[in-house]
C-alpha atoms as a PDB file:
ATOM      1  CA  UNK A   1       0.000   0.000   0.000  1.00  0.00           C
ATOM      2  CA  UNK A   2       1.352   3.529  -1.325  1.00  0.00           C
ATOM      3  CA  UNK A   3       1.479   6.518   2.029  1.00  0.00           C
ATOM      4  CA  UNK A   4       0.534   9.509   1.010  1.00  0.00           C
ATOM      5  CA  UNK A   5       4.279  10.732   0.572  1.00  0.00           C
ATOM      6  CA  UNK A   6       4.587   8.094  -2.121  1.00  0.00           C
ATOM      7  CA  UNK A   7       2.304   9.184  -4.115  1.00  0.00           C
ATOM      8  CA  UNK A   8       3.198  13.200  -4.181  1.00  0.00           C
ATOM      9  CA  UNK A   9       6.678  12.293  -4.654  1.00  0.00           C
ATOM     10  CA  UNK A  10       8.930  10.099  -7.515  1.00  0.00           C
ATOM     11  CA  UNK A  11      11.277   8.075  -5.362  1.00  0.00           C
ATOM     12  CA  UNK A  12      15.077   7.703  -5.936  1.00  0.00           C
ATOM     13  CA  UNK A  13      17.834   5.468  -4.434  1.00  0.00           C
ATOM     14  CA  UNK A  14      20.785   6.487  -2.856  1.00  0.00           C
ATOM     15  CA  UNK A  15      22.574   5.876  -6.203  1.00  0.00           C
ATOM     16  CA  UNK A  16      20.345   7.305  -8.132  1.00  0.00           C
ATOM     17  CA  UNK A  17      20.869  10.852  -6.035  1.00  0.00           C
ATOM     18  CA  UNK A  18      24.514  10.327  -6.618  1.00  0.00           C
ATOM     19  CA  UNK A  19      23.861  10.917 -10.367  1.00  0.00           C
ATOM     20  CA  UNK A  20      22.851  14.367  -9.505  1.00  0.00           C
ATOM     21  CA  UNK A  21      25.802  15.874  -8.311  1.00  0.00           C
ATOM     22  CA  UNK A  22      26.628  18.481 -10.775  1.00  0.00           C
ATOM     23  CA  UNK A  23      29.331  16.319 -12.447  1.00  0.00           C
ATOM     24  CA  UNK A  24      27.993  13.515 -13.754  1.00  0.00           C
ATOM     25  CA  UNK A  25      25.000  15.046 -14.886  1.00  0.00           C
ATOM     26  CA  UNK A  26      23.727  18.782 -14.945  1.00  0.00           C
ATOM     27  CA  UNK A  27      20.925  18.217 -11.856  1.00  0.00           C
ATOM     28  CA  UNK A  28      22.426  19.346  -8.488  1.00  0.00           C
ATOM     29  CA  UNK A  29      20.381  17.166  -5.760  1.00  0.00           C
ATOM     30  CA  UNK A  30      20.895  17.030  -2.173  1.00  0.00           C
ATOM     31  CA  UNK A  31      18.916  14.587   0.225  1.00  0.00           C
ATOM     32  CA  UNK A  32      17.434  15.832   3.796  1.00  0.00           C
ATOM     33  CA  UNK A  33      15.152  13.996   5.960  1.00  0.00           C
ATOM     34  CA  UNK A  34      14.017  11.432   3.343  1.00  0.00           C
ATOM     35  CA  UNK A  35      13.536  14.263   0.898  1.00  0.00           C
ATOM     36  CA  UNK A  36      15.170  15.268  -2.170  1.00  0.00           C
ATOM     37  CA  UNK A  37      15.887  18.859  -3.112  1.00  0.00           C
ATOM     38  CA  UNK A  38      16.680  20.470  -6.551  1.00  0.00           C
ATOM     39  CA  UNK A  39      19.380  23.299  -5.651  1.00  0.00           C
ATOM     40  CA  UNK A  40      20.800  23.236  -9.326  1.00  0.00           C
ATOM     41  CA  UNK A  41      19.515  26.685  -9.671  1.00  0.00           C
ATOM     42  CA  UNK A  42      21.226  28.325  -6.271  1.00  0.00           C
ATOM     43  CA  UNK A  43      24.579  29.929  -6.915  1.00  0.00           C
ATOM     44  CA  UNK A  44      25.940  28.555  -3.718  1.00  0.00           C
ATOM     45  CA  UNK A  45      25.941  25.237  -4.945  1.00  0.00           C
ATOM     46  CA  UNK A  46      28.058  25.803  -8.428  1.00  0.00           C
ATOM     47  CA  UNK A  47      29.556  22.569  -9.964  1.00  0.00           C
ATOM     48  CA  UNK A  48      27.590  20.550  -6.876  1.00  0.00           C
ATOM     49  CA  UNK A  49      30.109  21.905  -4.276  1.00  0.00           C
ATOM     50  CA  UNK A  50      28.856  23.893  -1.186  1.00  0.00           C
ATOM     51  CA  UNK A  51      31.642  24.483   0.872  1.00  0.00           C
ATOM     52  CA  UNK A  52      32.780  21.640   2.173  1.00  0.00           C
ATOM     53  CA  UNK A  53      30.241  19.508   1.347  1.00  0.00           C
ATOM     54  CA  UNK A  54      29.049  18.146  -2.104  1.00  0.00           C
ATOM     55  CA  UNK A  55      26.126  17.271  -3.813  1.00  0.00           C
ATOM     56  CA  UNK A  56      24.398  14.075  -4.780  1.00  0.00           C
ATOM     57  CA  UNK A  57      24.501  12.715  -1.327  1.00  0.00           C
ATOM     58  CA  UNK A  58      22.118  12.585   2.333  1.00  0.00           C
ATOM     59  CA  UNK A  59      23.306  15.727   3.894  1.00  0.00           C
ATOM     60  CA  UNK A  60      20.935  14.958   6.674  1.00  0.00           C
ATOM     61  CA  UNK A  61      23.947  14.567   9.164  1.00  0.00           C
ATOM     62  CA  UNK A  62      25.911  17.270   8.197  1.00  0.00           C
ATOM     63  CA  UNK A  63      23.241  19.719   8.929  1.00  0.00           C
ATOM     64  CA  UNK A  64      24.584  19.985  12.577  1.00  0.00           C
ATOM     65  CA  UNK A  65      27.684  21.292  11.276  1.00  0.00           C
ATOM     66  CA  UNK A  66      26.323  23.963   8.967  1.00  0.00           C
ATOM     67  CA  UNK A  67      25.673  27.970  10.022  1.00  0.00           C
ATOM     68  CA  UNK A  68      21.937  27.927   8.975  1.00  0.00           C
ATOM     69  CA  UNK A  69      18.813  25.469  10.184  1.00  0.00           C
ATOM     70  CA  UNK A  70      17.002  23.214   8.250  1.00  0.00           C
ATOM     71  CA  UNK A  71      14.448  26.650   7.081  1.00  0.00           C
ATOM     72  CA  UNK A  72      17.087  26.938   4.208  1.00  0.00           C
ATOM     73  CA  UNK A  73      15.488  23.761   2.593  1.00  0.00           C
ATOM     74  CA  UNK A  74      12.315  25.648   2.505  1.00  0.00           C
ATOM     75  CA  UNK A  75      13.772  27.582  -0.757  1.00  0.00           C
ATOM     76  CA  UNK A  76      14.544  24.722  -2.961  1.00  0.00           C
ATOM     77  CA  UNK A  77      11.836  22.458  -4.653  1.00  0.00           C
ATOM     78  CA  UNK A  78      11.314  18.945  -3.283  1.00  0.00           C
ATOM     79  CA  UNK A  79      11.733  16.522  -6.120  1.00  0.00           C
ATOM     80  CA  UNK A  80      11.221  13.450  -4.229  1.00  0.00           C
ATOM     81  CA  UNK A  81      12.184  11.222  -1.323  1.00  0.00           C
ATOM     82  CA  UNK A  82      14.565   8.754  -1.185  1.00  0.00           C
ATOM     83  CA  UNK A  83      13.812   5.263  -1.721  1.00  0.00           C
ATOM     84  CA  UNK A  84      13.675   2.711   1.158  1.00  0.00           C
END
């Protein structure tokens, strides 16, 4: 049986997310949560590199680390959740 997050969202795997990273292909992705964001349009993540971190991957962990909260997802358009 399908939740209802399964059916708003297309669901990728973890290497399927890798993909995205701004090198192999031209979609910049980042995972958070479960979700998957489209940031290929944000300036601050040029060629899939945001600092220290990179796209393409589950950033979920790294948040902790990082000088802004989780309201900076709120600017990029979920594209789907990752697969389990």
């Amino acid at each position: 049986m399908l939740s209802i997050l399964d059916s708003m969202h297309d669901q990728y795997t973890l290497q399927q997310l890798a993909l995205r990273n701004g090198q192999d292909r031209p979609e910049i992705w980042i995972a958070y949560q479960g979700l998957i964001y489209d940031v290929s349009g944000s300036r601050l993540w040029f060629n899939g590199k945001h600092y220290e971190h990179w796209a393409g991957q589950d950033l979920t962990d790294e948040l902790k680390d990082a000088p802004h909260t989780e309201a900076v997802f709120g600017r990029f358009k979920v594209i789907g959740e990752i697969k389990k």
